[in-house]
PDB file of N, CA and C in Angstrom:
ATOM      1  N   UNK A   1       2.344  -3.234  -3.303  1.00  0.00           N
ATOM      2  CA  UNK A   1       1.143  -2.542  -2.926  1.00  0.00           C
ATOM      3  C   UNK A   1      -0.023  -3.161  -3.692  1.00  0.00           C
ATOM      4  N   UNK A   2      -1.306  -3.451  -2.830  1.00  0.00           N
ATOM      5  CA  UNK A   2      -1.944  -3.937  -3.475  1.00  0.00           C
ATOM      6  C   UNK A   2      -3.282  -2.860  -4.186  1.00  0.00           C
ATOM      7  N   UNK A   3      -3.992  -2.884  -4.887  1.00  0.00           N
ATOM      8  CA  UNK A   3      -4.495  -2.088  -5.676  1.00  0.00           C
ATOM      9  C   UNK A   3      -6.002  -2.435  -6.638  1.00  0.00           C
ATOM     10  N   UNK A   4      -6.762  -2.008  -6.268  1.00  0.00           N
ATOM     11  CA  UNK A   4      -7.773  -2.664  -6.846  1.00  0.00           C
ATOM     12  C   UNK A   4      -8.825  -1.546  -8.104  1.00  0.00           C
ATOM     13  N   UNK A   5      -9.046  -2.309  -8.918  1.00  0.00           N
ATOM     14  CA  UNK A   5      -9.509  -1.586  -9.925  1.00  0.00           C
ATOM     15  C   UNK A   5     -11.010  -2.218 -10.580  1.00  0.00           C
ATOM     16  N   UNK A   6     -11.803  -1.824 -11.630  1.00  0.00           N
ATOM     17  CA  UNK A   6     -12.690  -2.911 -11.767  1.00  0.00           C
ATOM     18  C   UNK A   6     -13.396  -1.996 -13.648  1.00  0.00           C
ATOM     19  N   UNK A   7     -13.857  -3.399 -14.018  1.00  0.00           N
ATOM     20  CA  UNK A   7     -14.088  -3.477 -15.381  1.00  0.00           C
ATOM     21  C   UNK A   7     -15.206  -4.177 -15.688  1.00  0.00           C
ATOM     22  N   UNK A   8     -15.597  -4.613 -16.900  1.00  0.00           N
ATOM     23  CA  UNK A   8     -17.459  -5.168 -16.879  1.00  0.00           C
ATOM     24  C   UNK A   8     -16.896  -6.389 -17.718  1.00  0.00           C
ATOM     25  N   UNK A   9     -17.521  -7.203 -17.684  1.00  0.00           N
ATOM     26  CA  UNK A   9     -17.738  -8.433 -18.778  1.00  0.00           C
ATOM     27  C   UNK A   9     -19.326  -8.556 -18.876  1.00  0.00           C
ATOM     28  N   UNK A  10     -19.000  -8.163 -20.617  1.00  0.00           N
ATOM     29  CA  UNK A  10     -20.854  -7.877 -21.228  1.00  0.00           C
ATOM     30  C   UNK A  10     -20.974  -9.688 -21.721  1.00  0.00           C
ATOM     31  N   UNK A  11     -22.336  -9.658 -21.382  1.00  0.00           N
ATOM     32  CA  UNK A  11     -22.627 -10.712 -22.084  1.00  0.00           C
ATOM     33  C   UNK A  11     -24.093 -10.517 -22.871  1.00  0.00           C
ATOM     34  N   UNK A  12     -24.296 -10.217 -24.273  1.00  0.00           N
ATOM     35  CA  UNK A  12     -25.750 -10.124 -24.525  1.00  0.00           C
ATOM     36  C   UNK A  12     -26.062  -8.602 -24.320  1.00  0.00           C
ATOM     37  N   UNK A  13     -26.803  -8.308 -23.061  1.00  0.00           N
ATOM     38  CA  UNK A  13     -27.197  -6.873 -22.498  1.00  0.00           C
ATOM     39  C   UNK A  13     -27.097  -7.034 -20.852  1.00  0.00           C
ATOM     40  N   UNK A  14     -26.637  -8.039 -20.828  1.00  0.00           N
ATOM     41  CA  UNK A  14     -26.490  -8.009 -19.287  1.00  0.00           C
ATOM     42  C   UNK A  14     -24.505  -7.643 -19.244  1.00  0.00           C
ATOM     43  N   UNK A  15     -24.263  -6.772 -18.224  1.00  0.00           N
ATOM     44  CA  UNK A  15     -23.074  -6.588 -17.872  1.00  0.00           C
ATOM     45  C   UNK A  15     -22.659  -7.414 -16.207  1.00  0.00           C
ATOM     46  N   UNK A  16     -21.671  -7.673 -15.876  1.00  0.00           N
ATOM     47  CA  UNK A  16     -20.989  -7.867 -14.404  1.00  0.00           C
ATOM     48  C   UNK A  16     -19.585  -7.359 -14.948  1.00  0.00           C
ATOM     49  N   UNK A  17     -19.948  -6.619 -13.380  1.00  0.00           N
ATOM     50  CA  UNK A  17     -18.685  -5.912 -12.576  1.00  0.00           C
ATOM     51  C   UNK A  17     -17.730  -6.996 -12.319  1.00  0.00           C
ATOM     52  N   UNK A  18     -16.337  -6.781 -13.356  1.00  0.00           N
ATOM     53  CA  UNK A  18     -14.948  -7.271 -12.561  1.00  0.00           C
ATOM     54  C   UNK A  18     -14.100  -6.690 -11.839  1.00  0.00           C
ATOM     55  N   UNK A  19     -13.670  -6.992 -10.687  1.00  0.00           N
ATOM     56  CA  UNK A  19     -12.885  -6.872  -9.710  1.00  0.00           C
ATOM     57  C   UNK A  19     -11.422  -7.005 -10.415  1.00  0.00           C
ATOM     58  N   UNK A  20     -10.254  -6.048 -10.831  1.00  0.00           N
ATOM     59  CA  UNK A  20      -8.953  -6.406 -10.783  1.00  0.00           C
ATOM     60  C   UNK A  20      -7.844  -5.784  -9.597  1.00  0.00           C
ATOM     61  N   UNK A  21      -7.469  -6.605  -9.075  1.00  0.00           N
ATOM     62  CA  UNK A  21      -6.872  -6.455  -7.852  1.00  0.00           C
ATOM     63  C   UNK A  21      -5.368  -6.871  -8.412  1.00  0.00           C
ATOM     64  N   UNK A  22      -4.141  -5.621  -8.322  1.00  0.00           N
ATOM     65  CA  UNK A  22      -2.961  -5.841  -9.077  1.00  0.00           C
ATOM     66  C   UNK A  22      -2.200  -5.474  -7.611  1.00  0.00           C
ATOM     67  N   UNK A  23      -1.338  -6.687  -7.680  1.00  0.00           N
ATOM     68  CA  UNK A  23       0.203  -6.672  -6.402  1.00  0.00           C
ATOM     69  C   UNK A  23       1.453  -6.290  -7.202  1.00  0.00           C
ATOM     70  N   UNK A  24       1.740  -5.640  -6.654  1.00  0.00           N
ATOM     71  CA  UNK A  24       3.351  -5.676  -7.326  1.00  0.00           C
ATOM     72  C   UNK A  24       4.318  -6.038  -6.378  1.00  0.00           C
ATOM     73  N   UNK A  25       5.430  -6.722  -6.480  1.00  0.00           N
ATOM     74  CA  UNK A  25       6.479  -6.625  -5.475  1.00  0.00           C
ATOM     75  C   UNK A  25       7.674  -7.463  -5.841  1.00  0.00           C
ATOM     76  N   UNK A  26       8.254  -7.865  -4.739  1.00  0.00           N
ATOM     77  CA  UNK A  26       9.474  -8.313  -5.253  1.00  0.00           C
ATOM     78  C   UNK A  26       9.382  -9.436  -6.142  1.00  0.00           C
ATOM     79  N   UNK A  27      10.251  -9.955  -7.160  1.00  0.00           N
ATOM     80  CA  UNK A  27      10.422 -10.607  -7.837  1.00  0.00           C
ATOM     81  C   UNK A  27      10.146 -10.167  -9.541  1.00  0.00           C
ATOM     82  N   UNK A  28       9.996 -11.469 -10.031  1.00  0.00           N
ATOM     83  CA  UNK A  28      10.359 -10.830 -11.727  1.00  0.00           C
ATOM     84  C   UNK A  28       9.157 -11.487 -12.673  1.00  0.00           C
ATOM     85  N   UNK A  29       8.432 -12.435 -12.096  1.00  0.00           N
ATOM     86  CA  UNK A  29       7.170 -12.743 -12.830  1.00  0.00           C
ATOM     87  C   UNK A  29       6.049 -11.936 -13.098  1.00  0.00           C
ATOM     88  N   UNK A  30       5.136 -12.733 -13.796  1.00  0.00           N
ATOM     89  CA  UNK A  30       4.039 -11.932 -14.405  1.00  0.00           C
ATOM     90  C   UNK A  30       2.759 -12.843 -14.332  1.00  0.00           C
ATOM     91  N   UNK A  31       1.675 -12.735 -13.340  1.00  0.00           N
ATOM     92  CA  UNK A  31       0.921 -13.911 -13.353  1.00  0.00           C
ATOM     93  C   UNK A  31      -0.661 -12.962 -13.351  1.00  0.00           C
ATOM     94  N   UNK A  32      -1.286 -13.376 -14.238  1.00  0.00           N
ATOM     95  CA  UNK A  32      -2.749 -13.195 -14.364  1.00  0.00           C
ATOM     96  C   UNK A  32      -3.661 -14.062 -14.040  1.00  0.00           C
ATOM     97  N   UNK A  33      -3.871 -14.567 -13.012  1.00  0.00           N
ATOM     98  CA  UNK A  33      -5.565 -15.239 -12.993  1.00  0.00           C
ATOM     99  C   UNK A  33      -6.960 -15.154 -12.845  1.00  0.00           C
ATOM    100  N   UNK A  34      -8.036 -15.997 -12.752  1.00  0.00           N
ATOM    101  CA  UNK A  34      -9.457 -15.484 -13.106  1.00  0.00           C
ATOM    102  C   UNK A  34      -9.563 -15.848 -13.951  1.00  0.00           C
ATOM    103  N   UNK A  35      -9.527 -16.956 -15.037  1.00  0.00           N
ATOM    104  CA  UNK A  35     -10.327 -17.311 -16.231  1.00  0.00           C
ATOM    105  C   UNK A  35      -9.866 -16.294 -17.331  1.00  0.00           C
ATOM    106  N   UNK A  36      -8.822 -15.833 -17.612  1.00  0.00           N
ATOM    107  CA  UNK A  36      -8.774 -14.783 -18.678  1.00  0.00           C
ATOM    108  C   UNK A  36      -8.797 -15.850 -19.979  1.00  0.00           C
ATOM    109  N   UNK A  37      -9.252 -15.178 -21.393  1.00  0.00           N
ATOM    110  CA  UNK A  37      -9.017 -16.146 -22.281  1.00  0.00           C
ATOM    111  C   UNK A  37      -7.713 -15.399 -22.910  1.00  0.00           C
ATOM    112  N   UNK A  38      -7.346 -15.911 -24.118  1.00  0.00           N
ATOM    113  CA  UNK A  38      -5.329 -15.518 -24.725  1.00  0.00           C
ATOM    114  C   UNK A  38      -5.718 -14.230 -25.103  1.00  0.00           C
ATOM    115  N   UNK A  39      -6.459 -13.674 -25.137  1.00  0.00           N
ATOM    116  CA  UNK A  39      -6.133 -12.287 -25.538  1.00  0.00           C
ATOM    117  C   UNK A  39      -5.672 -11.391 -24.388  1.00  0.00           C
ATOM    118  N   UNK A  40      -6.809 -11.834 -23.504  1.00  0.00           N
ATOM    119  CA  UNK A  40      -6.349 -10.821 -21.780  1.00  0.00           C
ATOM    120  C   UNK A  40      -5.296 -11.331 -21.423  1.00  0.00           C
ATOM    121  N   UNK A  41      -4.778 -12.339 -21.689  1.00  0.00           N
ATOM    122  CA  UNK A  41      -3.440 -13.001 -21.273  1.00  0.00           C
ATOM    123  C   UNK A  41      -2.118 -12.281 -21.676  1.00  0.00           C
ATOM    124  N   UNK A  42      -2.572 -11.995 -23.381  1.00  0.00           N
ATOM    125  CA  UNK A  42      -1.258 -11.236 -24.292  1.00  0.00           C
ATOM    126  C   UNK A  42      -1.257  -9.587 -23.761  1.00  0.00           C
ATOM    127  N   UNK A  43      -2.878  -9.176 -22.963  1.00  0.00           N
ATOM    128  CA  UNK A  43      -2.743  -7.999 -22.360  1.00  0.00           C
ATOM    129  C   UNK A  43      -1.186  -7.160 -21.591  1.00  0.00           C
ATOM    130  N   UNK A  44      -0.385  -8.123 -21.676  1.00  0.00           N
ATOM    131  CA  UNK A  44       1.156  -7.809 -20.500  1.00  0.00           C
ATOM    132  C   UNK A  44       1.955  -7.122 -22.013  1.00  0.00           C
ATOM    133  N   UNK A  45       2.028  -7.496 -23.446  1.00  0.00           N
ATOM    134  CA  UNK A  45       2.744  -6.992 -24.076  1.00  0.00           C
ATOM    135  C   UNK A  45       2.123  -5.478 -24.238  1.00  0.00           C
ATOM    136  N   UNK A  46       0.560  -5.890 -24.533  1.00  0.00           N
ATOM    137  CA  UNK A  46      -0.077  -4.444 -25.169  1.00  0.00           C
ATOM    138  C   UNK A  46       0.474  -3.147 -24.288  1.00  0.00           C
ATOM    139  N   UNK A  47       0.291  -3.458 -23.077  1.00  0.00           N
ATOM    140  CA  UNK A  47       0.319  -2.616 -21.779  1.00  0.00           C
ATOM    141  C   UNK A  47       1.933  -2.338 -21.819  1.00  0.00           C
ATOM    142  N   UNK A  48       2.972  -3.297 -21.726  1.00  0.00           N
ATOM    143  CA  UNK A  48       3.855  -2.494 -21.472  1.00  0.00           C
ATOM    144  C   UNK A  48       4.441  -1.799 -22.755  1.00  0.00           C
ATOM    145  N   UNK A  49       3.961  -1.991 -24.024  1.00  0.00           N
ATOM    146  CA  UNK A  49       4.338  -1.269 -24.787  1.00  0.00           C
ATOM    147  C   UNK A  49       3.555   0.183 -24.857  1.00  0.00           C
ATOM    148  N   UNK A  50       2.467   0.077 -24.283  1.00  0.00           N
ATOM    149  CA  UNK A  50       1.559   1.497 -24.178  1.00  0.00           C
ATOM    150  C   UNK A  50       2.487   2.254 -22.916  1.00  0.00           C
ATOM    151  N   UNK A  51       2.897   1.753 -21.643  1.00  0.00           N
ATOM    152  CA  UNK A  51       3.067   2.554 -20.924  1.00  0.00           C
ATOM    153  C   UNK A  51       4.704   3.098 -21.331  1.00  0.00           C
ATOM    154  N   UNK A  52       5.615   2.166 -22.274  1.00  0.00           N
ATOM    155  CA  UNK A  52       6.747   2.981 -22.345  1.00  0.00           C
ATOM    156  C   UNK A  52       7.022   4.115 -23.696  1.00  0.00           C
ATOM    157  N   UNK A  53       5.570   3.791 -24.596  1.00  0.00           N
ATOM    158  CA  UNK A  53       5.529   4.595 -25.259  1.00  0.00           C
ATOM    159  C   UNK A  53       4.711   6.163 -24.599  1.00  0.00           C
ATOM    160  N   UNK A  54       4.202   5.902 -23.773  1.00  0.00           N
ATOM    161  CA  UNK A  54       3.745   7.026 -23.233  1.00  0.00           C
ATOM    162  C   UNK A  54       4.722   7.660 -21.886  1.00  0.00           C
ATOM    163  N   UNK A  55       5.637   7.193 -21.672  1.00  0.00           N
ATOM    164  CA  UNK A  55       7.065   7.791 -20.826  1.00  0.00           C
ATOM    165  C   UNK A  55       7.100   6.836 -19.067  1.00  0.00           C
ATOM    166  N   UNK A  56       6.183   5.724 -19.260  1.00  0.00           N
ATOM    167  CA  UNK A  56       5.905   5.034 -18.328  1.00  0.00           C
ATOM    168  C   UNK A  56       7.146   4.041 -18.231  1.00  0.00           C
ATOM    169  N   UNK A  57       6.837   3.265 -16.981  1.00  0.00           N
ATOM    170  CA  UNK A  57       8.208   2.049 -17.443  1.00  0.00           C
ATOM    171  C   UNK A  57       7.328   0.885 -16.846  1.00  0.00           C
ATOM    172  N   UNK A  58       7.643  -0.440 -17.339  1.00  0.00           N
ATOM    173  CA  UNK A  58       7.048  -1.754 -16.895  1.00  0.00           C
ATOM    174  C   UNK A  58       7.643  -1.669 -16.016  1.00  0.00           C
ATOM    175  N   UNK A  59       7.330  -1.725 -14.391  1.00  0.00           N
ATOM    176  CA  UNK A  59       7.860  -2.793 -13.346  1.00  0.00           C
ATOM    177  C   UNK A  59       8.580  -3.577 -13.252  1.00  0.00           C
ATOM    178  N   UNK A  60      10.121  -3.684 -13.061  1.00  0.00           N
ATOM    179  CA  UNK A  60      10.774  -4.978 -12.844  1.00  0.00           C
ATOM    180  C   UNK A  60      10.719  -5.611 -11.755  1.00  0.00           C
ATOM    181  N   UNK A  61       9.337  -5.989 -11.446  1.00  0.00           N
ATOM    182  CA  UNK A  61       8.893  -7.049 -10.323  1.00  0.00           C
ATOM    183  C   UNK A  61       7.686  -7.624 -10.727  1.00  0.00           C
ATOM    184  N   UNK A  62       7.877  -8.156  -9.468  1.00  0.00           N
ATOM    185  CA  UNK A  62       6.846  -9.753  -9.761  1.00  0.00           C
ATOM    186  C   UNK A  62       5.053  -8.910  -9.790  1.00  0.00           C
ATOM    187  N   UNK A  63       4.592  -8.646 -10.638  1.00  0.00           N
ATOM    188  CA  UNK A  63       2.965  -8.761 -11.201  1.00  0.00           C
ATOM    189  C   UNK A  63       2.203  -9.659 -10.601  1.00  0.00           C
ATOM    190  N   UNK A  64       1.100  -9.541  -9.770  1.00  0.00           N
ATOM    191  CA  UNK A  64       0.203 -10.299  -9.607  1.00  0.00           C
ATOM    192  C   UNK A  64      -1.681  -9.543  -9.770  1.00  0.00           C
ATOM    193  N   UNK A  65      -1.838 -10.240 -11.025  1.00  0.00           N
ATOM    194  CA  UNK A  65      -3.263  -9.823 -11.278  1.00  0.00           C
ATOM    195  C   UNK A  65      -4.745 -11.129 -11.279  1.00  0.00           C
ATOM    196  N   UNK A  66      -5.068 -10.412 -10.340  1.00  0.00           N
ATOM    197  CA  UNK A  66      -6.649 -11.443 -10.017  1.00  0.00           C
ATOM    198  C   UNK A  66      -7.599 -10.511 -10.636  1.00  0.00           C
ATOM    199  N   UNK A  67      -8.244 -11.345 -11.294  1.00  0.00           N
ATOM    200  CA  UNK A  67     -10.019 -10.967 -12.238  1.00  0.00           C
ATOM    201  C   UNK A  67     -10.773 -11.768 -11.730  1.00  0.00           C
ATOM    202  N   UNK A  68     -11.646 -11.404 -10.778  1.00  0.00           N
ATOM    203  CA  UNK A  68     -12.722 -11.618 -10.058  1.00  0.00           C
ATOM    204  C   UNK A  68     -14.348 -11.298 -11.051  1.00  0.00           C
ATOM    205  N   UNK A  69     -15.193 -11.977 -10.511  1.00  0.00           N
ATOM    206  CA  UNK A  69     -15.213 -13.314 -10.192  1.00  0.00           C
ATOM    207  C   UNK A  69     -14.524 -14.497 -11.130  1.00  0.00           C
ATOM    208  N   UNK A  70     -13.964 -15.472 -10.635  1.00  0.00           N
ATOM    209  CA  UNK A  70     -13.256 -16.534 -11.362  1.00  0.00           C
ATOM    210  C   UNK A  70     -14.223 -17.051 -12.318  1.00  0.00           C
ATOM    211  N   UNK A  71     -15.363 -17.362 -11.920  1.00  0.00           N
ATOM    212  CA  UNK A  71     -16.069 -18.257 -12.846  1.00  0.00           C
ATOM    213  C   UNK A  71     -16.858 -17.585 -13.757  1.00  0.00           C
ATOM    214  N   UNK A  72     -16.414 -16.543 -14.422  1.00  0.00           N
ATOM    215  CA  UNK A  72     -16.568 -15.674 -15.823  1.00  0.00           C
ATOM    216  C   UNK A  72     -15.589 -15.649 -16.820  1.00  0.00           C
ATOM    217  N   UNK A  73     -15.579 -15.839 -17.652  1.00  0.00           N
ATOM    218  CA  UNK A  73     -14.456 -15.659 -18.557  1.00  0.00           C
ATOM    219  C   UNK A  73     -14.369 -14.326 -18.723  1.00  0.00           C
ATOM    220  N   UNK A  74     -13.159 -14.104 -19.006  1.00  0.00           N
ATOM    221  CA  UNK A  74     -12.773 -12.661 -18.983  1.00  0.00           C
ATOM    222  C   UNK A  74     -12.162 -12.760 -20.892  1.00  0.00           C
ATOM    223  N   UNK A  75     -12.838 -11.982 -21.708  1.00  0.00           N
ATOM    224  CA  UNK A  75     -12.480 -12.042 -23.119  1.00  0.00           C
ATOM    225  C   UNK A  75     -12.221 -10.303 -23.761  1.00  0.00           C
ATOM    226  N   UNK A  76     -11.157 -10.535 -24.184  1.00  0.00           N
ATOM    227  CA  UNK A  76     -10.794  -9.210 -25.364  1.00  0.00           C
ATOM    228  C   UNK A  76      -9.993  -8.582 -24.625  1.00  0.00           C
ATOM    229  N   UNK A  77      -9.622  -7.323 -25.493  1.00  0.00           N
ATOM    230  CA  UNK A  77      -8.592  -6.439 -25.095  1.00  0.00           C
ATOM    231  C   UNK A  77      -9.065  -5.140 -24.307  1.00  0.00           C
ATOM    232  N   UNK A  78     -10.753  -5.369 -23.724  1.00  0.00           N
ATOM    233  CA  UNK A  78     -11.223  -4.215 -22.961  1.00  0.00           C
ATOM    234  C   UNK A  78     -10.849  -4.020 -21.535  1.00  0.00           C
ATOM    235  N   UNK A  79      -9.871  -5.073 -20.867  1.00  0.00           N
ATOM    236  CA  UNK A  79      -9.318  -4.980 -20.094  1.00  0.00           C
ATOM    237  C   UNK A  79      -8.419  -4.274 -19.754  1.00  0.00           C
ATOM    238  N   UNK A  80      -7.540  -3.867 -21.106  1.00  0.00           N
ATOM    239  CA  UNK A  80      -6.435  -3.342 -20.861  1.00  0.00           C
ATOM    240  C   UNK A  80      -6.049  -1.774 -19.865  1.00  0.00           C
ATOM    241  N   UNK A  81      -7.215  -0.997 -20.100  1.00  0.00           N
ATOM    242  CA  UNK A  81      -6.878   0.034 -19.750  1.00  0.00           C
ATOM    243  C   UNK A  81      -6.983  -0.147 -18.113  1.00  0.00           C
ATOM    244  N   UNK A  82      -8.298  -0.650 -17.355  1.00  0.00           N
ATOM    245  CA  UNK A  82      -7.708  -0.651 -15.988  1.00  0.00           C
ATOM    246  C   UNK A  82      -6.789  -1.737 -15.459  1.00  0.00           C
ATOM    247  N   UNK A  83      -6.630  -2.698 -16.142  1.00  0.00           N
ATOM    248  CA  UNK A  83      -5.523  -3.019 -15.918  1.00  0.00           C
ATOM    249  C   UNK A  83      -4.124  -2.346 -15.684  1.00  0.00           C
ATOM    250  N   UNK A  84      -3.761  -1.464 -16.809  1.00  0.00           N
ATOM    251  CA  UNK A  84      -2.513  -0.826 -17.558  1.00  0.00           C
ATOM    252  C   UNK A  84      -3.010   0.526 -15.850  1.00  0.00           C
ATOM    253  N   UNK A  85      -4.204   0.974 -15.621  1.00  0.00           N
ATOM    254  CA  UNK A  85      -3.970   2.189 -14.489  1.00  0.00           C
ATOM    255  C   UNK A  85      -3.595   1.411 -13.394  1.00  0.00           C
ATOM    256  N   UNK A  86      -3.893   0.270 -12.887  1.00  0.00           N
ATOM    257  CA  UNK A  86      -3.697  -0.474 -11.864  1.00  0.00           C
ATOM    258  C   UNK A  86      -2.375  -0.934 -11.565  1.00  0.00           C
ATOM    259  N   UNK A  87      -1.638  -1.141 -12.535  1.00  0.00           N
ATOM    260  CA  UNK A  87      -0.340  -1.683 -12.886  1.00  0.00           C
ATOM    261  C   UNK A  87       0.536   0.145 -12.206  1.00  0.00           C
ATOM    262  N   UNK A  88      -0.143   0.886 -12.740  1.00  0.00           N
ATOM    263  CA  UNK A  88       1.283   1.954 -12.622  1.00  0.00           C
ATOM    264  C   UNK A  88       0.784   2.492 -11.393  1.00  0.00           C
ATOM    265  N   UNK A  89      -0.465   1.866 -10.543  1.00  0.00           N
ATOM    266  CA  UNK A  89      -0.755   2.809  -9.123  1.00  0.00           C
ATOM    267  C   UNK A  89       0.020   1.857  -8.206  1.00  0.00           C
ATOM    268  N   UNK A  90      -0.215   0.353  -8.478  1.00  0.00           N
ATOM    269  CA  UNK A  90       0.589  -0.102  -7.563  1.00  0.00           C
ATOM    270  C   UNK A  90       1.917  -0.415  -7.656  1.00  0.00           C
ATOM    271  N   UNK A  91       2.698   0.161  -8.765  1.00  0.00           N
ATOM    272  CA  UNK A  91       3.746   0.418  -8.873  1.00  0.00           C
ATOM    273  C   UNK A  91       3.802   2.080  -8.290  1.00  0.00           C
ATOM    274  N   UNK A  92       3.166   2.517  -8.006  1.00  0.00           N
ATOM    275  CA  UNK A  92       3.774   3.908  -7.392  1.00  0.00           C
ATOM    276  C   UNK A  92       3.831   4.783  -8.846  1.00  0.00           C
ATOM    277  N   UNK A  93       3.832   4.754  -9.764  1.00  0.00           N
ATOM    278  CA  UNK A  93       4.235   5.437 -10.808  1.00  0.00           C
ATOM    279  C   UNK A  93       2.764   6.681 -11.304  1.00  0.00           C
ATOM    280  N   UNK A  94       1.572   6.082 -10.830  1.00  0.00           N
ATOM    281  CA  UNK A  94       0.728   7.287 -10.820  1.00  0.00           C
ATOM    282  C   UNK A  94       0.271   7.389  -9.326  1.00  0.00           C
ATOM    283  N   UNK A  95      -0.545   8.507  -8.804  1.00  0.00           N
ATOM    284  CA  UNK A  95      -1.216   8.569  -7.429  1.00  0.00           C
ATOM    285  C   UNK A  95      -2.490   7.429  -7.982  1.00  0.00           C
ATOM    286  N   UNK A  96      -3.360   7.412  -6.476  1.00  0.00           N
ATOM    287  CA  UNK A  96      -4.315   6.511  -6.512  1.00  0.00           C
ATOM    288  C   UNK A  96      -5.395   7.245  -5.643  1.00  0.00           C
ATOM    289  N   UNK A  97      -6.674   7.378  -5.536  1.00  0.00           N
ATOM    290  CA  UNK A  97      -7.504   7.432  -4.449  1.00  0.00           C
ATOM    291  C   UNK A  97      -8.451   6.498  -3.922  1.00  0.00           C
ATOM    292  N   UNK A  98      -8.021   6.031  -2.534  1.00  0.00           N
ATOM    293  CA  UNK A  98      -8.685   5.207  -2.033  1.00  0.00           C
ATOM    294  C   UNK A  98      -9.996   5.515  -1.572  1.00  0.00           C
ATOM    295  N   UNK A  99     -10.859   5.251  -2.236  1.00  0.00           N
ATOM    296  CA  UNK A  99     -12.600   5.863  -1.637  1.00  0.00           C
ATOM    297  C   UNK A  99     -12.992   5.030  -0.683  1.00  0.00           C
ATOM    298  N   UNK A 100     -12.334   3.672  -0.227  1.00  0.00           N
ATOM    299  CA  UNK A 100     -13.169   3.335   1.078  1.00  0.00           C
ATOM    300  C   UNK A 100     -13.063   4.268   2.342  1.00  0.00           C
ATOM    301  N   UNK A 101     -11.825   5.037   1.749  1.00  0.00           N
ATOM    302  CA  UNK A 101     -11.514   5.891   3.003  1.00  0.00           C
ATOM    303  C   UNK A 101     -12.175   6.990   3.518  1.00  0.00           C
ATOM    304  N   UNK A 102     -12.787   7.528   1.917  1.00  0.00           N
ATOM    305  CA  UNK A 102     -13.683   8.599   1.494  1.00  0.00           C
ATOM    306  C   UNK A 102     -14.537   8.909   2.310  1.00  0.00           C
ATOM    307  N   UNK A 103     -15.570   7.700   2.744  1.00  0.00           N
ATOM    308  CA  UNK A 103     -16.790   7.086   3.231  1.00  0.00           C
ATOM    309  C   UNK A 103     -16.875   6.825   4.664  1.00  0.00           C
TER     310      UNK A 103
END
């Protein structure tokens, strides 16, 4: 299921809106792209240790996370949280509301 979520990359005082769009499905990998630098990268340990300490479970399937727009670097660990909600909606593990539908 695909699943879209979104987060800021500050630069200075100017902010842009990131787009994270998380797939889950069959298979067993874990792939992040969009320019993340190693911290948003190591984001896969932080997260699944947050969600099984909080009664969650990592996904045993294949992860696919895009951070839009590509040509921003995506830096730090402020990603984690919509990431970590995105991860358990399109795993089915929390509900989700779709607002294009809203509208």
């Amino acid at each position: 299921m695909l699943v879209k979520t979104f987060g800021s990359a500050v630069f200075g005082i100017d902010a842009t809106t990131i787009t994270i769009e998380v797939d889950v499905t069959t298979g067993i990998k874990f792939l992040l792209v969009g320019l993340p630098d190693s911290a948003v990268k190591e984001s896969q340990q932080r997260i699944e240790s947050a969600l099984r300490l909080n009664g969650y479970k990592w996904p045993k399937k294949k992860i696919i996370i895009n951070m839009a727009p590509a040509d921003i670097r995506k830096e730090g660990s402020a990603y984690d949280l919509p990431l970590a909600a995105a991860v358990l909606a399109a795993s089915g593990q929390i509900n989700h509301v779709n607002y294009r539908s809203m509208f």
